[in-house]
Protein backbone atom coordinates (compact mmCIF):
# COMPACT_ATOMS: atom_id res chain seq x y z
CA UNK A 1 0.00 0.00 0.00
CA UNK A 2 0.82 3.47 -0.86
CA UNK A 3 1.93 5.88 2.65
CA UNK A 4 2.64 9.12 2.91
CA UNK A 5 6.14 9.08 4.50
CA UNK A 6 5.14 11.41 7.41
CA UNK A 7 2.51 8.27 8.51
CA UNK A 8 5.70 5.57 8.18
CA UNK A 9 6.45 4.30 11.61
CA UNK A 10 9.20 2.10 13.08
CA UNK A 11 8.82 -1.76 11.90
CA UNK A 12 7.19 -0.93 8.59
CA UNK A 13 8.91 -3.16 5.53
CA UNK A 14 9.27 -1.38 1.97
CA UNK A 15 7.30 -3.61 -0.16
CA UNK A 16 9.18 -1.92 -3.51
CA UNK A 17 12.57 -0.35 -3.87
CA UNK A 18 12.61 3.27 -3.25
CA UNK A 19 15.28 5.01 -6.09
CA UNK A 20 16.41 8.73 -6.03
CA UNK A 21 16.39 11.36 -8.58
CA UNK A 22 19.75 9.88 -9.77
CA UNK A 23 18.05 6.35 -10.80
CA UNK A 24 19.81 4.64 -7.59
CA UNK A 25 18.23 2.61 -5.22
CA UNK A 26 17.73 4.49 -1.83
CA UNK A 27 16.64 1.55 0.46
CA UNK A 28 15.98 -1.57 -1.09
CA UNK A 29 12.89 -4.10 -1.47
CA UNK A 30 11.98 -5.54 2.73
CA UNK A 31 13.96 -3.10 4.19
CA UNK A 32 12.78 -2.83 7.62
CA UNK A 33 12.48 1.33 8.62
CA UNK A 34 13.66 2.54 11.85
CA UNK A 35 13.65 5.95 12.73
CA UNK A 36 17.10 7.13 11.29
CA UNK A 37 15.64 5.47 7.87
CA UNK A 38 12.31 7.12 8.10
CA UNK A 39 14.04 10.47 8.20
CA UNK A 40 16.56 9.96 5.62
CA UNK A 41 13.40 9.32 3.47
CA UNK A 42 12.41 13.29 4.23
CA UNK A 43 15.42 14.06 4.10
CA UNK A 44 15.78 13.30 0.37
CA UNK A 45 12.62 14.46 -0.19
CA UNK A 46 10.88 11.00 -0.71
CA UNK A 47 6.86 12.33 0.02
CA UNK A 48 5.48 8.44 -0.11
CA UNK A 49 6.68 4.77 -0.40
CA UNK A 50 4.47 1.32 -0.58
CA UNK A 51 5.39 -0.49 2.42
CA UNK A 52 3.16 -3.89 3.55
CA UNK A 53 0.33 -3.95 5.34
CA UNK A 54 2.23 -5.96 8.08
CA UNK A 55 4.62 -4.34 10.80
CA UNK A 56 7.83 -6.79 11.06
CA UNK A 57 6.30 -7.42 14.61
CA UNK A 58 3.35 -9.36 12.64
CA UNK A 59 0.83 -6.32 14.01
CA UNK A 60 -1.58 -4.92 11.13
CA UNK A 61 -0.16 -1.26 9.76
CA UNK A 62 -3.35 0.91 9.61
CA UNK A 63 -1.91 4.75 8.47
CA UNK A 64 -3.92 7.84 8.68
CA UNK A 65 -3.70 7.92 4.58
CA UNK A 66 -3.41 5.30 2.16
CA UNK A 67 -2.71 6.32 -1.44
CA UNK A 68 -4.87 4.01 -4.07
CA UNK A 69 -2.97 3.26 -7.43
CA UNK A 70 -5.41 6.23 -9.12
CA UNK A 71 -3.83 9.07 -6.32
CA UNK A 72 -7.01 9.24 -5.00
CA UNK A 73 -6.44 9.07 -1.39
CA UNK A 74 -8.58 7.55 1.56
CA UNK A 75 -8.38 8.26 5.37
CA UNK A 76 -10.44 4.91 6.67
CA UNK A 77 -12.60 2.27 5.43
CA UNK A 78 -15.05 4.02 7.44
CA UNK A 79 -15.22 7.20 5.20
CA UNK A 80 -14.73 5.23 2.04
CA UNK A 81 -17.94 3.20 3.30
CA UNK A 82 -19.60 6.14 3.83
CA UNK A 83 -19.05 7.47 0.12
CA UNK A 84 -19.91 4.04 -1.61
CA UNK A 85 -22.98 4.27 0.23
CA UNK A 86 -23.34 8.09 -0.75
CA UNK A 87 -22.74 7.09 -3.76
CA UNK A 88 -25.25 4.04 -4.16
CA UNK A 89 -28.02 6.52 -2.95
CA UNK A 90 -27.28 8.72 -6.43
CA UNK A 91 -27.75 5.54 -8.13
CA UNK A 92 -30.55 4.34 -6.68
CA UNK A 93 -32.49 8.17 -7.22
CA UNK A 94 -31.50 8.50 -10.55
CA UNK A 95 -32.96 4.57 -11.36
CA UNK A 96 -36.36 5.88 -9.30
CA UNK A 97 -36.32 8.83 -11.74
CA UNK A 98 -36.22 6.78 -15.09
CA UNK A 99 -38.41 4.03 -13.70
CA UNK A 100 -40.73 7.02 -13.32
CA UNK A 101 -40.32 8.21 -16.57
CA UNK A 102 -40.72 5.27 -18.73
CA UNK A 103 -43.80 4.78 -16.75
CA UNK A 104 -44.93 8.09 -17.08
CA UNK A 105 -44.35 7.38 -21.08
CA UNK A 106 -46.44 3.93 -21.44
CA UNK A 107 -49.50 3.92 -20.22
């Protein structure tokens, strides 16, 4: 999963290599981050990295922010429930609406 590198914390493992502006590898695929790797990220700059949704302690990694593929971000799977849900509602009006105009069309 995609993380903003100000969410990293210690015992997070890099799930892809993280390369500089120079095409080098910074830190490697299953590096494990501790603190003085976490800021070397900021300090060159790195804004996010995909790291696994395991810590290296076996605990679940649940960020503040986790970037989808698309950059759309999403803070919880409580909010992003809330918006598919949102979301369904708009469907489900707008299929009310045409059922009532085809029936408004044939008697």
């Amino acid at each position: 999963m995609l993380v903003k590198t100000r969410y990293l914390i210690e015992g997070c493992i890099l799930s892809k290599e993280i390369r500089g502006l120079s095409n080098r590898p910074i830190m490697y695929e299953k590096t494990i981050l501790t603190r003085q790797l976490i800021e070397a990220l900021q300090a060159f700059l790195i804004t996010e990295v995909s790291v696994e949704k395991t810590l290296i302690d076996g605990k679940r990694f649940l960020p503040k922010e986790v970037w989808i593929q698309n950059g759309m971000k999403r803070k919880s799977h409580r909010v992003l429930r809330i918006f598919i849900l949102s979301q369904y509602k708009h469907i489900n009006d707008y299929l009310k609406i045409g059922k009532l105009a085809v029936k408004s069309r044939w008697p």
